[in-house]
C-alpha atoms as a PDB file:
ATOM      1  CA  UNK A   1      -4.084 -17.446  32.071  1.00  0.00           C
ATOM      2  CA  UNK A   2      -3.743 -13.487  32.506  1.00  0.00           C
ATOM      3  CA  UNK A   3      -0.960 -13.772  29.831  1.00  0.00           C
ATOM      4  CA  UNK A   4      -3.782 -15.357  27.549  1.00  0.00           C
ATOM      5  CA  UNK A   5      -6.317 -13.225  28.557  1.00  0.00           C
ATOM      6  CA  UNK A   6      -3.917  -9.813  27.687  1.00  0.00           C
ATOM      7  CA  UNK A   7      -3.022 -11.305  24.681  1.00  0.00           C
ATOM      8  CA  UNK A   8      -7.014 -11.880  23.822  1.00  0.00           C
ATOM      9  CA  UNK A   9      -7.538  -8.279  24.572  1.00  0.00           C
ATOM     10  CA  UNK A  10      -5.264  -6.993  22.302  1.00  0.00           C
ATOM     11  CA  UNK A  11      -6.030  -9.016  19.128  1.00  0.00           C
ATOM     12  CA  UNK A  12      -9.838  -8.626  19.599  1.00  0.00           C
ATOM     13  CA  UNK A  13      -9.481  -4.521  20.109  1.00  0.00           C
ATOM     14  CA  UNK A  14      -7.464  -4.765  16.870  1.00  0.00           C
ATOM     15  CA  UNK A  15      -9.292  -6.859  14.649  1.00  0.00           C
ATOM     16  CA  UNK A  16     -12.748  -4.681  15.824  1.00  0.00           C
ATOM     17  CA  UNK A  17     -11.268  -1.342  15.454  1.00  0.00           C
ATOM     18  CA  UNK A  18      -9.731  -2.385  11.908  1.00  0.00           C
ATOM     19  CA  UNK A  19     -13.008  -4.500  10.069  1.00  0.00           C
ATOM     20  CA  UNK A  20     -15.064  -1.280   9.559  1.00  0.00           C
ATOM     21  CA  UNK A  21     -12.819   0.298   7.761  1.00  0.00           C
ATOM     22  CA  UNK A  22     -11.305  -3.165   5.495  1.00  0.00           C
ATOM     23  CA  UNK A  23     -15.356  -3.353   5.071  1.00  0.00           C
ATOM     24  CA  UNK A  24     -15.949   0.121   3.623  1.00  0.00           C
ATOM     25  CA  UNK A  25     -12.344  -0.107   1.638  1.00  0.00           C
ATOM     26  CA  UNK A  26     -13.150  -3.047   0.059  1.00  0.00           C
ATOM     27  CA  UNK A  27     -16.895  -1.843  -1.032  1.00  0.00           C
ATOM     28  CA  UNK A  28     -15.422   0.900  -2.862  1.00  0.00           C
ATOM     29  CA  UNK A  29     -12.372  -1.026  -4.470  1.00  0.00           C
ATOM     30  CA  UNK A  30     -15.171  -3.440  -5.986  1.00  0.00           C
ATOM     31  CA  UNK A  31     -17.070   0.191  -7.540  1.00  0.00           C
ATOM     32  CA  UNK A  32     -13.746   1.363  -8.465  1.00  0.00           C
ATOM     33  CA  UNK A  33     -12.871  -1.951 -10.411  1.00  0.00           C
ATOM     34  CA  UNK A  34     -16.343  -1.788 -11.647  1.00  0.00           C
ATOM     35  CA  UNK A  35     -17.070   1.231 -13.014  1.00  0.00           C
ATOM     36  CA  UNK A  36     -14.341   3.116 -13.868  1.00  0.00           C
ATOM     37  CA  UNK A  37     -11.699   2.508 -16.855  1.00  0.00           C
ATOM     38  CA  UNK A  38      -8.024   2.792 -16.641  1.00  0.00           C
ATOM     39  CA  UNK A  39      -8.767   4.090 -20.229  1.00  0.00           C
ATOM     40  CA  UNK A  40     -10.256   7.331 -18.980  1.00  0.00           C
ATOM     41  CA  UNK A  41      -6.887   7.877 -16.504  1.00  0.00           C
ATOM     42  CA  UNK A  42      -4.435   7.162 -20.082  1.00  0.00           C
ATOM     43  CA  UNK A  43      -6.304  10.135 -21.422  1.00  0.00           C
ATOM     44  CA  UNK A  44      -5.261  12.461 -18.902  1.00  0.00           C
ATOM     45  CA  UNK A  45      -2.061  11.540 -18.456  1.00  0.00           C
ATOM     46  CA  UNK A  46       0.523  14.319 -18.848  1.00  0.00           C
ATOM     47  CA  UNK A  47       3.273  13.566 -21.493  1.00  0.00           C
ATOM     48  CA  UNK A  48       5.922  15.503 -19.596  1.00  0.00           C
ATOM     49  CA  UNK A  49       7.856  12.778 -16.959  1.00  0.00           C
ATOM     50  CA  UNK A  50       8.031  14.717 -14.313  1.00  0.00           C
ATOM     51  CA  UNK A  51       4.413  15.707 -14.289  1.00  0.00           C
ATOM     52  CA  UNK A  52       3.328  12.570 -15.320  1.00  0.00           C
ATOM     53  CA  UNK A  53       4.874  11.111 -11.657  1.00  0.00           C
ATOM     54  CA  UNK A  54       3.220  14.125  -9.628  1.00  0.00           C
ATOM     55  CA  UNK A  55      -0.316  13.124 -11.483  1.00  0.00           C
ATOM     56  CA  UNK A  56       0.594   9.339 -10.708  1.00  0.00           C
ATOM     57  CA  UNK A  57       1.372  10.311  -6.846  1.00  0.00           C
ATOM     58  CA  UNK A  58      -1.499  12.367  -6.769  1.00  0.00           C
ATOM     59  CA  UNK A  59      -4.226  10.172  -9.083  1.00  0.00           C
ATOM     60  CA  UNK A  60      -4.078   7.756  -6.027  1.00  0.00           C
ATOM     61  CA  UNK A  61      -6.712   9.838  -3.865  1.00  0.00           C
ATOM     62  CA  UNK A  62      -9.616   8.886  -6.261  1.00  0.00           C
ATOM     63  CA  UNK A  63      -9.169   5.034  -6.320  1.00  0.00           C
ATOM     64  CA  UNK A  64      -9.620   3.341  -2.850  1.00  0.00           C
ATOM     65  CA  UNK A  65      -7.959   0.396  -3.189  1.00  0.00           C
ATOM     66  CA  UNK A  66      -5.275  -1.534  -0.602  1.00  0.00           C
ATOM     67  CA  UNK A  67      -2.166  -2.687  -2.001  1.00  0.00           C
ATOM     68  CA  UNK A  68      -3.684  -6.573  -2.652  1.00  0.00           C
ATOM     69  CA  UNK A  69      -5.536  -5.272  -5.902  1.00  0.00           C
ATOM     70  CA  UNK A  70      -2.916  -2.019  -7.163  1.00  0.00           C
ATOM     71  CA  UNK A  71      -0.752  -4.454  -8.791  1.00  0.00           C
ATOM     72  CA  UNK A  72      -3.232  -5.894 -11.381  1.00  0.00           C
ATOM     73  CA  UNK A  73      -4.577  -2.267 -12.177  1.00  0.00           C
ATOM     74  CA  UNK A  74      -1.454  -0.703 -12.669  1.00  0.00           C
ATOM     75  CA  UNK A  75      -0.361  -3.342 -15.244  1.00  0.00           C
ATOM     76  CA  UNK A  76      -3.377  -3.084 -16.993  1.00  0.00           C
ATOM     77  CA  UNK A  77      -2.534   1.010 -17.159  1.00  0.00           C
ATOM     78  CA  UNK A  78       0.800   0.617 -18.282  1.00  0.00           C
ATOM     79  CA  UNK A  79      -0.787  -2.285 -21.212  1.00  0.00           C
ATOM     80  CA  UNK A  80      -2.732   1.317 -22.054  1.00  0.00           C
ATOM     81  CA  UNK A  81      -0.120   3.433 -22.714  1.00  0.00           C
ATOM     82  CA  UNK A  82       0.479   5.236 -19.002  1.00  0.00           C
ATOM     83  CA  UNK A  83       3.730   5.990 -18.666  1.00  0.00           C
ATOM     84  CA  UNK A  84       6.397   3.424 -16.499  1.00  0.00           C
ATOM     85  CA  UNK A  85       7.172   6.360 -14.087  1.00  0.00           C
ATOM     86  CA  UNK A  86       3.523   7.200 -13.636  1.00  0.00           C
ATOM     87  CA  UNK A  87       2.313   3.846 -12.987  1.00  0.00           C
ATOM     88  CA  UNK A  88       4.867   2.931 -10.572  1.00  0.00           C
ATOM     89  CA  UNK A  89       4.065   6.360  -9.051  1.00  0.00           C
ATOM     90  CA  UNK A  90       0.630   5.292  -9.100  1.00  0.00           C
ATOM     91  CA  UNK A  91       0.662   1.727  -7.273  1.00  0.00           C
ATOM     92  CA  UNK A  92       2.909   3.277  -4.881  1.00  0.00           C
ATOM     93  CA  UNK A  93       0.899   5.911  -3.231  1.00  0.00           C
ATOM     94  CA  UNK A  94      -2.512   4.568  -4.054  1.00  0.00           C
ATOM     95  CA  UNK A  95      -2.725   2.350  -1.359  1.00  0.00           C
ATOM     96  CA  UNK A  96      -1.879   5.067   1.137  1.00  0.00           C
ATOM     97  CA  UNK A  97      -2.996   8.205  -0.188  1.00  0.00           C
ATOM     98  CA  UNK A  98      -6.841   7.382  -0.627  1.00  0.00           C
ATOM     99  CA  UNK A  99      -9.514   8.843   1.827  1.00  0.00           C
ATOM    100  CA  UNK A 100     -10.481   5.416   3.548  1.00  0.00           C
ATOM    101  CA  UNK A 101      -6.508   4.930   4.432  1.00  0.00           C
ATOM    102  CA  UNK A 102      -5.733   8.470   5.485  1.00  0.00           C
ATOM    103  CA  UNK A 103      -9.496   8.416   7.739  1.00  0.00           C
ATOM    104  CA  UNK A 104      -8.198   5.133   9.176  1.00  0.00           C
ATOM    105  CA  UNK A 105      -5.108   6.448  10.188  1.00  0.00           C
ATOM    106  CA  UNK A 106      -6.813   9.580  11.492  1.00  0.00           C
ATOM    107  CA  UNK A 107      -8.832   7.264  13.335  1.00  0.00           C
ATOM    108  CA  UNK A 108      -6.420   4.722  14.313  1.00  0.00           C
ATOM    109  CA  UNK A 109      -3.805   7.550  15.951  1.00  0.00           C
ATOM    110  CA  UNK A 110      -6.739   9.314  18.501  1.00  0.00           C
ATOM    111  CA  UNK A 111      -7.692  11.881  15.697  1.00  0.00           C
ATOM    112  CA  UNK A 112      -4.206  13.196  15.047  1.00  0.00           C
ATOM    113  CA  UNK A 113      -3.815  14.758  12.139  1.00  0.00           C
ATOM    114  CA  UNK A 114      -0.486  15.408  12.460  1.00  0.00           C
ATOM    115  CA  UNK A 115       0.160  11.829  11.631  1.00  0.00           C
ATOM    116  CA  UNK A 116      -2.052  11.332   8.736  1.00  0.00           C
ATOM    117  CA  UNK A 117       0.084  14.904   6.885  1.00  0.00           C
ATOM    118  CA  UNK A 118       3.331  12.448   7.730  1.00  0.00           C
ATOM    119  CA  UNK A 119       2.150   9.356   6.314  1.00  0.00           C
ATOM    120  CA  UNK A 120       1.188  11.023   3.386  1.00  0.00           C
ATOM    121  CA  UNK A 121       3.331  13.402   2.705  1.00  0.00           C
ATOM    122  CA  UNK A 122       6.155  10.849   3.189  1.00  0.00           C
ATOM    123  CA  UNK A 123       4.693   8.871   0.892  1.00  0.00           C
ATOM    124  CA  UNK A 124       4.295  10.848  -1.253  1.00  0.00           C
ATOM    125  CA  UNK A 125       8.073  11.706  -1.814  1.00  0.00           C
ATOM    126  CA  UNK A 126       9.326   8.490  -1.654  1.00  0.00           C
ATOM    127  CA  UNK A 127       7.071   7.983  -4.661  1.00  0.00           C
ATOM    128  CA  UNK A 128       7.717  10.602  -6.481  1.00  0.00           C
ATOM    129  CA  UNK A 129      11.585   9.514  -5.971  1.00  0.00           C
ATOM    130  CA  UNK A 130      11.418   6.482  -6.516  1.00  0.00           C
ATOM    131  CA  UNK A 131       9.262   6.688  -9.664  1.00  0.00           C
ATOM    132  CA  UNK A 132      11.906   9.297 -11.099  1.00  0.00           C
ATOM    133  CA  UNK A 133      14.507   6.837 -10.582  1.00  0.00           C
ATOM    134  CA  UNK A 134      12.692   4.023 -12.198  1.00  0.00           C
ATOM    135  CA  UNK A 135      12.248   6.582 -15.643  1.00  0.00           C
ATOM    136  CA  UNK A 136      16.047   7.102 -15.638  1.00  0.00           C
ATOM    137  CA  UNK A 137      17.070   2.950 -14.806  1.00  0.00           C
ATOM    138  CA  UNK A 138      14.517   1.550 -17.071  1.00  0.00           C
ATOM    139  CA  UNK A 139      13.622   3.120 -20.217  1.00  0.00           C
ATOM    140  CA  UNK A 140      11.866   0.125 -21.840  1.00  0.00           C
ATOM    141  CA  UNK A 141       8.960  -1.353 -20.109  1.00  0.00           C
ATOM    142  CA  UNK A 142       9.362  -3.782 -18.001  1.00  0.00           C
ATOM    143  CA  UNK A 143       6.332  -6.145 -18.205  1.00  0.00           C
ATOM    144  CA  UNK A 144       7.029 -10.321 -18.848  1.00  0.00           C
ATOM    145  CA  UNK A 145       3.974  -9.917 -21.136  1.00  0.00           C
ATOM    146  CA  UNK A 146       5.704  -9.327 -24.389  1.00  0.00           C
ATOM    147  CA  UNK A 147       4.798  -6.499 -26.991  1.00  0.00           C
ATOM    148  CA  UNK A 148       2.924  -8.382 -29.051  1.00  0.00           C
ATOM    149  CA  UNK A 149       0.694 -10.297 -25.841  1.00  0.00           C
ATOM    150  CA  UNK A 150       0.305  -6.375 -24.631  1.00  0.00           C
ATOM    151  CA  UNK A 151      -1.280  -5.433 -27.710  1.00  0.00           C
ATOM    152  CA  UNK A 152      -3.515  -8.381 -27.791  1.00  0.00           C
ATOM    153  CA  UNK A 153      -4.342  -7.345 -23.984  1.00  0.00           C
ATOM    154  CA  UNK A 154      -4.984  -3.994 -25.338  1.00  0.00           C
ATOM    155  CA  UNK A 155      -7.033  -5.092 -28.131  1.00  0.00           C
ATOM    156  CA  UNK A 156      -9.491  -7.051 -25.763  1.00  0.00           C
ATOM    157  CA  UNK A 157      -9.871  -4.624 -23.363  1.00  0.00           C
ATOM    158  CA  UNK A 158     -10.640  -2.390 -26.054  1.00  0.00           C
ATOM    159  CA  UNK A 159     -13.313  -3.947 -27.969  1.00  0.00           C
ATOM    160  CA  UNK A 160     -14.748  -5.496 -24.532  1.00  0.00           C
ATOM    161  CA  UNK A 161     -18.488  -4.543 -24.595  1.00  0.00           C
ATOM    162  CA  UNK A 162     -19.680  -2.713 -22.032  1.00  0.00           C
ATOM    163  CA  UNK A 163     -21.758  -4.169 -19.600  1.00  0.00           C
ATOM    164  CA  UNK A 164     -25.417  -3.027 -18.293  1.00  0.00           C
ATOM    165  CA  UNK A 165     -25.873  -1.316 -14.680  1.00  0.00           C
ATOM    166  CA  UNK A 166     -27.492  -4.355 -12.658  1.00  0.00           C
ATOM    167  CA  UNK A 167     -24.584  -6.776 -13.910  1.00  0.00           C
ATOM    168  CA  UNK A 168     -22.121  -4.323 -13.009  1.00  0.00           C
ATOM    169  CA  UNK A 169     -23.235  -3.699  -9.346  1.00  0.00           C
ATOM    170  CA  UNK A 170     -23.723  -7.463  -9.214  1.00  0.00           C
ATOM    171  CA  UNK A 171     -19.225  -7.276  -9.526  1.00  0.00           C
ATOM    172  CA  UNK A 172     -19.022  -4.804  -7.107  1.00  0.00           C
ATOM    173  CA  UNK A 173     -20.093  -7.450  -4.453  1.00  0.00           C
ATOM    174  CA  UNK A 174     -18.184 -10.263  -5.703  1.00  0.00           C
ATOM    175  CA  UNK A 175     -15.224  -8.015  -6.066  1.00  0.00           C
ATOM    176  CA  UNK A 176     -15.729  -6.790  -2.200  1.00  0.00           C
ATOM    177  CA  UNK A 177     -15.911 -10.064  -1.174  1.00  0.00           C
ATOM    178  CA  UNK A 178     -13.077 -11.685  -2.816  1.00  0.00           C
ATOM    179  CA  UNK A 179     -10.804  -9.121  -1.850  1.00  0.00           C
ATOM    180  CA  UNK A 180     -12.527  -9.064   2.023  1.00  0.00           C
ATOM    181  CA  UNK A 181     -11.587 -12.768   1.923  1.00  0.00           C
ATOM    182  CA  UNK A 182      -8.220 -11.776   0.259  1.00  0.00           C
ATOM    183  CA  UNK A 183      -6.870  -9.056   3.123  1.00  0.00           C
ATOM    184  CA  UNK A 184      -9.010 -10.296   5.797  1.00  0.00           C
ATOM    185  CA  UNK A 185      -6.318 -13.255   6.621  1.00  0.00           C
ATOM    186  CA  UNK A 186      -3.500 -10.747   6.704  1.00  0.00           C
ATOM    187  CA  UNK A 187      -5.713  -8.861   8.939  1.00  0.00           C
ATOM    188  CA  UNK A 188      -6.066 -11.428  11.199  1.00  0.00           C
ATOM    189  CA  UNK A 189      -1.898 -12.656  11.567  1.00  0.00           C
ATOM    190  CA  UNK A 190      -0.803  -8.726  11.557  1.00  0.00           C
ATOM    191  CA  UNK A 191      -3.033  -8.318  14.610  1.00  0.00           C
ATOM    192  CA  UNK A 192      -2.070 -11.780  16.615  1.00  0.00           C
ATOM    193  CA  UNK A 193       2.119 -11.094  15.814  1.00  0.00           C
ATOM    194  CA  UNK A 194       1.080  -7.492  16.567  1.00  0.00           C
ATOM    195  CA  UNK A 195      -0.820  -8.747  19.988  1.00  0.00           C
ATOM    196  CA  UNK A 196       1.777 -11.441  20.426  1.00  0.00           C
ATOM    197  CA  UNK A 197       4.766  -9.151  20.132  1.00  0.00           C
ATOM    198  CA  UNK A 198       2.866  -6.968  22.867  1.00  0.00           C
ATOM    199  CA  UNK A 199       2.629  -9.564  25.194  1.00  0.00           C
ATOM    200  CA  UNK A 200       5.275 -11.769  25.525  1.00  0.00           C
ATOM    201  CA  UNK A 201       8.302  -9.418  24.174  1.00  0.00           C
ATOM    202  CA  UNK A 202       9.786  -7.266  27.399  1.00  0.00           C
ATOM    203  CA  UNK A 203       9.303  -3.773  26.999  1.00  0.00           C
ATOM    204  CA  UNK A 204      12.973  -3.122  27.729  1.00  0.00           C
ATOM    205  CA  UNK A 205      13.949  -5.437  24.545  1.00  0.00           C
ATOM    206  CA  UNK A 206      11.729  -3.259  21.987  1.00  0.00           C
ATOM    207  CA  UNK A 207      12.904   0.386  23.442  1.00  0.00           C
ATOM    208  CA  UNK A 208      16.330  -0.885  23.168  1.00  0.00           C
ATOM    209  CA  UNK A 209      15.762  -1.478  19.333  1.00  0.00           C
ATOM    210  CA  UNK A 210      13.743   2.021  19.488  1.00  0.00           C
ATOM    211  CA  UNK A 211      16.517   3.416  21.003  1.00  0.00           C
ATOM    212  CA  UNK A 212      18.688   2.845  17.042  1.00  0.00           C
ATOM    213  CA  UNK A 213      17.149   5.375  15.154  1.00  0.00           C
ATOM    214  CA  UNK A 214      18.572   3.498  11.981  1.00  0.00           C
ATOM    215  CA  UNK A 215      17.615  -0.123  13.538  1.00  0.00           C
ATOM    216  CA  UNK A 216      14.436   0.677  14.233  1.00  0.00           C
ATOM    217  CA  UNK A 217      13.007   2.121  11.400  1.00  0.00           C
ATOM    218  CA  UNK A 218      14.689  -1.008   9.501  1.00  0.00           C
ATOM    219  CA  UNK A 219      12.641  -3.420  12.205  1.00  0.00           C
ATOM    220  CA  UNK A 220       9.634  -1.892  11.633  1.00  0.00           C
ATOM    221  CA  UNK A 221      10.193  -1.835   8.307  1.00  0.00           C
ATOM    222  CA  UNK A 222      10.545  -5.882   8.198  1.00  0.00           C
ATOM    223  CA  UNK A 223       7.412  -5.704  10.269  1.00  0.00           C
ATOM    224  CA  UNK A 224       5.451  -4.223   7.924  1.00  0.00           C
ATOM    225  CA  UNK A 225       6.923  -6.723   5.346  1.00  0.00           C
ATOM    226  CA  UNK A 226       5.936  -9.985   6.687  1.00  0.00           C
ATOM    227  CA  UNK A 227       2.520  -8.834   8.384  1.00  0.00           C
ATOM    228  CA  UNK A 228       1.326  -7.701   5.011  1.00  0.00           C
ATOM    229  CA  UNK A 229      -1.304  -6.115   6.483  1.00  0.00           C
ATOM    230  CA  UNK A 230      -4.433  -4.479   4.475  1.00  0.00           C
ATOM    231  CA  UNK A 231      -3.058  -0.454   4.009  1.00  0.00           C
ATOM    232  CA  UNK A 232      -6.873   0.487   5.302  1.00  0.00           C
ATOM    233  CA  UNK A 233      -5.800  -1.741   8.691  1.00  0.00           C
ATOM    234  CA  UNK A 234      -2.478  -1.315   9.727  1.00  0.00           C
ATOM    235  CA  UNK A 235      -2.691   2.193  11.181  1.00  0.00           C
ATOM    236  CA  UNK A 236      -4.243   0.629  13.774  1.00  0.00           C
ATOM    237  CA  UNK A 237      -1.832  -2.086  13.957  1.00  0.00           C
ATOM    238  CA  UNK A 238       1.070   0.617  14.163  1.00  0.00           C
ATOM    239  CA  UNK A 239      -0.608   2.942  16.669  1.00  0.00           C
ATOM    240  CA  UNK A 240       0.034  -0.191  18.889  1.00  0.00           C
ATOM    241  CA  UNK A 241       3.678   0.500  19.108  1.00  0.00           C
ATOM    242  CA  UNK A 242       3.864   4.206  19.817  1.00  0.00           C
ATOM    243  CA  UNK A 243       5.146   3.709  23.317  1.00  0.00           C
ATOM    244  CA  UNK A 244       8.076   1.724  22.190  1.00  0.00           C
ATOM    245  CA  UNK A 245       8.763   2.920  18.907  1.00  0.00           C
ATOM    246  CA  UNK A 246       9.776   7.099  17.459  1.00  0.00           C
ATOM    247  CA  UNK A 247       6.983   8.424  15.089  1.00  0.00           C
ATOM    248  CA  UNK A 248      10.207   7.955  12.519  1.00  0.00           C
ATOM    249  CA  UNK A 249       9.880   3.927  12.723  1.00  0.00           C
ATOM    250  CA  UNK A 250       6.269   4.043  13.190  1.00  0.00           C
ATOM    251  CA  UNK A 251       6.605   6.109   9.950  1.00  0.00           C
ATOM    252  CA  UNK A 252       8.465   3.844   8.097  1.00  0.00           C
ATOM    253  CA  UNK A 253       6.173   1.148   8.857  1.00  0.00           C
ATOM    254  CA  UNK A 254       2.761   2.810   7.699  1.00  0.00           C
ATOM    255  CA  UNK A 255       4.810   3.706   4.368  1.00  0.00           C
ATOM    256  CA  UNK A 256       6.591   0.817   3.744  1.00  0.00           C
ATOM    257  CA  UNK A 257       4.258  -2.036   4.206  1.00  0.00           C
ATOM    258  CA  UNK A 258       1.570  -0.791   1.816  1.00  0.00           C
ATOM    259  CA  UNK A 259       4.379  -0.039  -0.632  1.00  0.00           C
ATOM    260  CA  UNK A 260       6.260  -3.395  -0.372  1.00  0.00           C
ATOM    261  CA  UNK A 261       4.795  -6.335   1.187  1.00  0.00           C
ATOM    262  CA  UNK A 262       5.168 -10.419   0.742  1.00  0.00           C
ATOM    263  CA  UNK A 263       1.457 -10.212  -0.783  1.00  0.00           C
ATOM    264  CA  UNK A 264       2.330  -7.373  -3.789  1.00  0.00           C
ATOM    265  CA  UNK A 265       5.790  -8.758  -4.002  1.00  0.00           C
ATOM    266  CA  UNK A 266       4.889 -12.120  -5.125  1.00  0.00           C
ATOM    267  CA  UNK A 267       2.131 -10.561  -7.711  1.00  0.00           C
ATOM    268  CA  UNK A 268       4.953  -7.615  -8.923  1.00  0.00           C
ATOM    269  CA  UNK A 269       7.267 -10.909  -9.735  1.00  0.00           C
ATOM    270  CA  UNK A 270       3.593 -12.478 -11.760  1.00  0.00           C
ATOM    271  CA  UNK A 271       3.935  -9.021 -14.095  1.00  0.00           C
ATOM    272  CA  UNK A 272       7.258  -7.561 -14.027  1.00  0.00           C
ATOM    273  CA  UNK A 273      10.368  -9.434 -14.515  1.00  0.00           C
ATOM    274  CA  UNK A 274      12.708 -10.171 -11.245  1.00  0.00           C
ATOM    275  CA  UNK A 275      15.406  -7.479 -12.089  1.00  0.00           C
ATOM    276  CA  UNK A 276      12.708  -4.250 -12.061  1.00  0.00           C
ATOM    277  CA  UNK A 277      11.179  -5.958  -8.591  1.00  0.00           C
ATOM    278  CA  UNK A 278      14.590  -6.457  -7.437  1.00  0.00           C
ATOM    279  CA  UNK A 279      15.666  -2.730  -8.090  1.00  0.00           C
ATOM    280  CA  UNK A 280      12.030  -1.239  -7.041  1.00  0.00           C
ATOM    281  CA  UNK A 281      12.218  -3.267  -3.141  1.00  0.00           C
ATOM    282  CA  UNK A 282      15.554  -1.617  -2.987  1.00  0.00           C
ATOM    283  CA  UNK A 283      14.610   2.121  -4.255  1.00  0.00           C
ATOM    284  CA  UNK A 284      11.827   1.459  -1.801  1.00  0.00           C
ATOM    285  CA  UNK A 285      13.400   0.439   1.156  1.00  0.00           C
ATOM    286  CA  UNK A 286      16.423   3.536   0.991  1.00  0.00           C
ATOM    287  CA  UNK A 287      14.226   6.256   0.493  1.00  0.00           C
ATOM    288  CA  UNK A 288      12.065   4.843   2.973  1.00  0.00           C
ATOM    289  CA  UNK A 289      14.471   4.627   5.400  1.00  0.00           C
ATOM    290  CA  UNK A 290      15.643   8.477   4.687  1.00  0.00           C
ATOM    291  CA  UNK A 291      12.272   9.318   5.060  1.00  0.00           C
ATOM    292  CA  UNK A 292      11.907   7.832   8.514  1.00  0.00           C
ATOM    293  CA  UNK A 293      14.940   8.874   9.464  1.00  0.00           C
ATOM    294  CA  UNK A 294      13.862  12.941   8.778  1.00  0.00           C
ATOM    295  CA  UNK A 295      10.934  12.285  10.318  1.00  0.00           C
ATOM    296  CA  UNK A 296      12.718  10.943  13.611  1.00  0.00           C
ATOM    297  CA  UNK A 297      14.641  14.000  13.125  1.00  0.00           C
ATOM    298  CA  UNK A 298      12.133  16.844  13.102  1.00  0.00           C
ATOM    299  CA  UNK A 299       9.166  15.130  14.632  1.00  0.00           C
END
């Protein structure tokens, strides 16, 4: 019964700490998806590769939106003309760059902002890295749409006619619910595997793993896979583990998971074919895991 009742604890402190924020993330994903164009972003986009990643790292701050919805945006800005490199760059950091995340994490870490300058300034690189890579290994884009289906896609969104105010805010709620619904499930399982883990795994077993600077960034890592937690959540999620785990593996899991999860994976294999997905997860996961491992270092 106390074993219950700890475990109870746990989840509940999770889950209450995390819905505020999933709430307010999701209400301005729906404005985002509403009201502004990916048409507008195209325009700015720098023609020059390597400034074209920077802008797609950096463009991230400005749209609010967990990794659940990045996929389906950044497809439609590559059908626009955005640049491979950028895009990637792009759906990479956007889930962890944006104010609501980087508050959370704030938040979720007792108002340390020495953790919230890690997360994103480690993601951040391993963006930028991994988006150069992607220019070099894959010159011709990617998508299983085929040129001609793009340019229809194109075409569409082009001559879609734009809709009136009232209609539009009317989306922004059906958006924020759908994608509350969406997350809130992976929510939910992060924080009871997150609770359970707490619970009935011995202390002794997890700083044994923590002690394998290497092992343990690659466990969390994993972690952060399968929970697929909402990036606007799992900060709190991760600050759960801080007295088993290095800041380097805690790092690697509030990178990692918004980058590469089961939920994105199985929509990056719906727009891009296996090979790129294939070659992305693993780009991900080394510099990742270099990342982690400098922050272990230093930190």
């Amino acid at each position: 019964m106390k074993t219950f009742l700890q475990l109870n604890t746990i989840f509940l402190s999770m889950i209450m700490e995390a819905i505020p924020f999933v709430l307010l993330g999701v209400l301005i994903s729906g404005v985002i998806q509403s009201f502004i164009t990916e048409r507008w972003i195209s325009r700015i986009m720098p023609k020059n590769r390597y400034l074209a990643s920077l802008f797609g790292c950096s463009i991230g701050i400005l749209f609010p939106s967990c990794e659940c919805g990045i996929v389906p945006i950044t497809r439609r800005l590559l059908n626009k003309g955005v640049p491979l490199n950028a895009g990637i760059a792009f759906m990479l950091t956007g889930p962890i760059i944006n104010p609501i995340v980087l508050f959370s994490t704030y938040i979720a870490f007792g108002n340390d902002w020495r953790v919230v300058a890690i997360r994103s300034g480690m993601a951040f690189l391993v963006a930028l890295a991994v988006s150069l890579c992607v220019a070099l290994l894959f010159p011709v884009l990617p998508l299983r749409l085929n040129e001609q289906q793009v340019a229809a896609s194109a075409e569409n969104s082009v001559a879609a006619p734009r809709q009136p105010f009232f209609p539009k805010l009317g989306h922004v709620f059906l958006h924020a619910i759908d994608e509350f619904f969406s997350v809130g499930k992976y929510l939910v399982l992060g924080a009871f595997i997150a609770a359970s883990m707490q619970t009935f795994i011995p202390t002794s077993s997890l700083l044994h793993i923590g002690s394998n600077p290497i092992m343990a960034s690659l466990v969390m890592m994993g972690l952060a896979f399968t929970m697929s937690l909402c990036s606007e959540a799992d900060a709190f999620i991760a600050s759960s583990f801080r007295s088993t785990f290095s800041m380097g593996s805690i790092s690697a899991f509030l990178v990692y998971g918004p980058m590469i999860d089961i939920k994105n994976t199985l929509m990056l294999l719906g727009s891009f074919r296996g090979k790129f997905v294939a070659v992305l997860i693993a780009l991900v996961t080394l510099f990742t895991l270099i990342g982690s491992l400098i922050v272990g270092r230093f930190v």
